[in-house]
Protein backbone atom coordinates (compact mmCIF):
# COMPACT_ATOMS: atom_id res chain seq x y z
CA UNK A 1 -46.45 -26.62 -94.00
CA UNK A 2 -44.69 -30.04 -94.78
CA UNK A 3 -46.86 -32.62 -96.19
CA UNK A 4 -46.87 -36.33 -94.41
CA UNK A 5 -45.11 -37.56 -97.67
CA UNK A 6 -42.04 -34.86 -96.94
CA UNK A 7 -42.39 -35.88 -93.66
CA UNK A 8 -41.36 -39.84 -94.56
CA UNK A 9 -38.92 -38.82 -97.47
CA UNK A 10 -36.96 -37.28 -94.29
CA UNK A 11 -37.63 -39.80 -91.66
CA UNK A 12 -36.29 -41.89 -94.44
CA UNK A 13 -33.47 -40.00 -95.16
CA UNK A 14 -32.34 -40.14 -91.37
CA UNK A 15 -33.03 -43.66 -90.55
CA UNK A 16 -30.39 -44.16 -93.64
CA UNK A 17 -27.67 -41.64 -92.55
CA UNK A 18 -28.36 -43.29 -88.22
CA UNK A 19 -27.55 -47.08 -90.03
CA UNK A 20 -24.40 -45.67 -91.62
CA UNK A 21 -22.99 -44.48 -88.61
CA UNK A 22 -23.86 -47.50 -86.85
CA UNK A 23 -22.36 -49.48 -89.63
CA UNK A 24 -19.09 -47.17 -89.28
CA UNK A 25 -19.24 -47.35 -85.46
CA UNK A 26 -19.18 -50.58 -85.97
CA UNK A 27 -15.80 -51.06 -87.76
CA UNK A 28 -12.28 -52.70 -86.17
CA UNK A 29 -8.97 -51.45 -87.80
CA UNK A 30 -6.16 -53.40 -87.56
CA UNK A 31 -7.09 -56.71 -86.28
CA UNK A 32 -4.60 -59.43 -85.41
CA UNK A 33 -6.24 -62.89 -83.87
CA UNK A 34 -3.47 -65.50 -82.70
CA UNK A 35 -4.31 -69.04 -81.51
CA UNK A 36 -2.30 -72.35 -81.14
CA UNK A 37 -2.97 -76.22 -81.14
CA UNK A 38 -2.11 -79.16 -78.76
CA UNK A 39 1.37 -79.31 -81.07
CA UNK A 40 2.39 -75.79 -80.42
CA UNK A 41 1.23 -74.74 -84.04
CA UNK A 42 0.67 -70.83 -83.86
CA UNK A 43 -2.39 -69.01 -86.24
CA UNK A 44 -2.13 -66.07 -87.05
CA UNK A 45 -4.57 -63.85 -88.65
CA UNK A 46 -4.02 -60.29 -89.55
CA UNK A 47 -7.00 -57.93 -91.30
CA UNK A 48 -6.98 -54.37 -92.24
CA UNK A 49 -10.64 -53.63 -90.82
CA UNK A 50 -13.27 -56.52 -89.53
CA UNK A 51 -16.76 -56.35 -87.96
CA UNK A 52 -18.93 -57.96 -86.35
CA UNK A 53 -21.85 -59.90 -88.43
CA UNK A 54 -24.69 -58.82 -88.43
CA UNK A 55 -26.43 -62.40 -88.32
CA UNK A 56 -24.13 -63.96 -85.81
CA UNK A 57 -22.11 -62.05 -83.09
CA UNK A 58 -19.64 -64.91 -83.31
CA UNK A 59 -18.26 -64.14 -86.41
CA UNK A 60 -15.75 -61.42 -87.26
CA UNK A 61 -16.16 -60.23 -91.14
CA UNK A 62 -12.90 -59.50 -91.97
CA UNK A 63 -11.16 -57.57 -94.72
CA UNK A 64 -8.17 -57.12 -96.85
CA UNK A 65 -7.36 -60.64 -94.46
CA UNK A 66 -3.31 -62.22 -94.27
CA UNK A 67 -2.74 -64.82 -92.03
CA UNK A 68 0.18 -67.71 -91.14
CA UNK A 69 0.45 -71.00 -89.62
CA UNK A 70 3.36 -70.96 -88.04
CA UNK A 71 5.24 -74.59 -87.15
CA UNK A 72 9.23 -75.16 -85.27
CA UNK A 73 8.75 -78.23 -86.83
CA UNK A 74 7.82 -77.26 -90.76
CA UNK A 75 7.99 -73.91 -92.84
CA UNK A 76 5.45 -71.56 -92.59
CA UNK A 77 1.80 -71.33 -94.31
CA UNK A 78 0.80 -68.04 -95.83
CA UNK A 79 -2.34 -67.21 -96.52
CA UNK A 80 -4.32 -64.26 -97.59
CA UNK A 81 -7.54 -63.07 -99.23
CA UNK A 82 -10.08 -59.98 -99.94
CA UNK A 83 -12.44 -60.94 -97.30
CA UNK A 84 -12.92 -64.30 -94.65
CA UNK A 85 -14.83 -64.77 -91.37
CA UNK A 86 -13.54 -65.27 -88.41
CA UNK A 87 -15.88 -67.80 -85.72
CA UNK A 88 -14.83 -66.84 -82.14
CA UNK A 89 -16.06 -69.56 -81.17
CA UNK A 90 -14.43 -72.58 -82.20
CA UNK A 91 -11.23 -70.58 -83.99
CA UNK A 92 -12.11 -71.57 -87.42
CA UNK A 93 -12.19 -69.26 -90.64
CA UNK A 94 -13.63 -69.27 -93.75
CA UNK A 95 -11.51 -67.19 -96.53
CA UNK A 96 -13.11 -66.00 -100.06
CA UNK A 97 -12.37 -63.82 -103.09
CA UNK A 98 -8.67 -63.71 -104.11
CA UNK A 99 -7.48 -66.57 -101.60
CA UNK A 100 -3.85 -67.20 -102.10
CA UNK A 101 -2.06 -69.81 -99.66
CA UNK A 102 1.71 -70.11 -100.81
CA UNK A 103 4.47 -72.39 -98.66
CA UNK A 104 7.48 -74.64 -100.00
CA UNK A 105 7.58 -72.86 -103.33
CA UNK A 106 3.72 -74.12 -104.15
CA UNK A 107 1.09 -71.55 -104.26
CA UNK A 108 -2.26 -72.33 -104.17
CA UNK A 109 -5.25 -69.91 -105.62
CA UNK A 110 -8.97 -70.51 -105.54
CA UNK A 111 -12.53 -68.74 -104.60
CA UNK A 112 -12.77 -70.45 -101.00
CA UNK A 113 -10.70 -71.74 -98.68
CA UNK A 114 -12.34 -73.25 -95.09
CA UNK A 115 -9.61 -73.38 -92.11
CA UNK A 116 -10.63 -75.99 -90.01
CA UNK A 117 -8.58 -75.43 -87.25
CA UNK A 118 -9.53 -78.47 -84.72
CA UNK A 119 -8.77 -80.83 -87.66
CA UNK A 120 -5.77 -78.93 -88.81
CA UNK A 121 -7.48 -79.09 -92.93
CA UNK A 122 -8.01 -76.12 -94.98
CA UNK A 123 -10.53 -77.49 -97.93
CA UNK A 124 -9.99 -75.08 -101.11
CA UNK A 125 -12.93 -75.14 -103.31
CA UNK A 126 -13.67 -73.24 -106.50
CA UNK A 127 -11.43 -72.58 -108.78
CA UNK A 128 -8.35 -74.13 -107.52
CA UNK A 129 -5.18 -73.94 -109.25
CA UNK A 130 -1.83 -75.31 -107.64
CA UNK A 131 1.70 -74.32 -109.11
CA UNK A 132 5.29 -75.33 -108.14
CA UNK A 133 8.20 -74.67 -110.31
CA UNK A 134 7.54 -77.83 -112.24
CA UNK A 135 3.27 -77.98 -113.07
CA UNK A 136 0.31 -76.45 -113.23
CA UNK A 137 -2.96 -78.33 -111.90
CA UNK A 138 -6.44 -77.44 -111.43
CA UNK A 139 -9.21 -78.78 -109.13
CA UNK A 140 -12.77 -78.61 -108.22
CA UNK A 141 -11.77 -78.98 -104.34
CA UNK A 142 -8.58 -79.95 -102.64
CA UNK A 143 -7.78 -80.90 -99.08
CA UNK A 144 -4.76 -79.70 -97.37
CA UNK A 145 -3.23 -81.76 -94.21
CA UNK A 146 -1.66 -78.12 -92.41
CA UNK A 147 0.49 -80.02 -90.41
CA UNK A 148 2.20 -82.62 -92.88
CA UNK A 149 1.34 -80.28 -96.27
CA UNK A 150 -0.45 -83.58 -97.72
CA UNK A 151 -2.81 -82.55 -100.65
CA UNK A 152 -5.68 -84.77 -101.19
CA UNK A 153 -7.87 -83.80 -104.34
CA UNK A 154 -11.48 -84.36 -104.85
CA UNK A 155 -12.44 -83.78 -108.07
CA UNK A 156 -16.02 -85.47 -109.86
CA UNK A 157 -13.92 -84.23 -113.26
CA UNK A 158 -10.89 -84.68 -114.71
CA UNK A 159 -7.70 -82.96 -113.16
CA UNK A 160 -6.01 -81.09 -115.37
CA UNK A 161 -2.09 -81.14 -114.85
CA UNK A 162 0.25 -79.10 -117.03
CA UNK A 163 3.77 -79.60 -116.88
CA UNK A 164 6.19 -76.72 -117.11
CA UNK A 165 9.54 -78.07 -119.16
CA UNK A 166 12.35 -75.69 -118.57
């Protein structure tokens, strides 16, 4: 005889193993989105595994996430991060923990990074620190132009620039 609290211990118990495999089912290896804009710009983004969110079937949660604007006209933007999401719908990602974007010998590192890919901006926020060969500089929140590689910074404090004299 199995008592009614036995009973939903092992209801409990299944209803937990049924949501991991749904949660596995639910998984995307290798994912590779590519997209362009009105000046022939290509997107790329690359992730190791991705699934749909749970919230909002229009976003792709992505993981272990590269990507790379690609231009004939400039070098190439690459960018990369732990996780991001992906909106099907208008093409736009949002990028967080680890975010790296490197091009023209700069690299760029912060918490965030939204790619705004109708405006051609990616806003960093949190964290930001921007390095060349020559400085150092950290920022609440920078805007970058992807197409002409313009940097506008938007800091309430003082930016904090560090010059590296070889």
């Amino acid at each position: 005889i199995i008592s009614k609290k036995e009973i939903k211990s092992k209801n409990n118990q299944i209803d937990s193993t049924s949501q991991k495999n749904n949660q596995i089912k639910n998984l995307t290896k290798e994912i590779e989105y590519i997209t362009s804009n009105k000046n022939g710009d290509i997107f790329k983004i690359l992730a190791k595994y991705g699934e749909t969110n749970i919230k909002n079937s229009n976003i792709l949660d992505l993981k272990q996430v590269n990507g790379e604007i690609l231009s004939s006209k400039r070098s190439t933007i690459f960018l990369s991060s732990d996780l991001a999401n992906y909106n099907y719908t208008n093409q736009n990602s949002k990028f967080y923990n680890n975010v790296k974007i490197e091009y023209d010998k700069i690299i760029i590192t912060c918490d965030k990074l939204d790619l705004n890919i109708s405006d051609n901006i990616a806003v960093a926020y949190n964290n930001v620190v921007i390095k060349d060969d020559k400085s150092t500089m950290k920022a609440q929140i920078i805007t970058l132009d992807i197409l002409t590689k313009d940097i506008n910074i938007n800091s309430s404090e003082k930016i904090k620039i560090v010059t590296n004299n070889n």
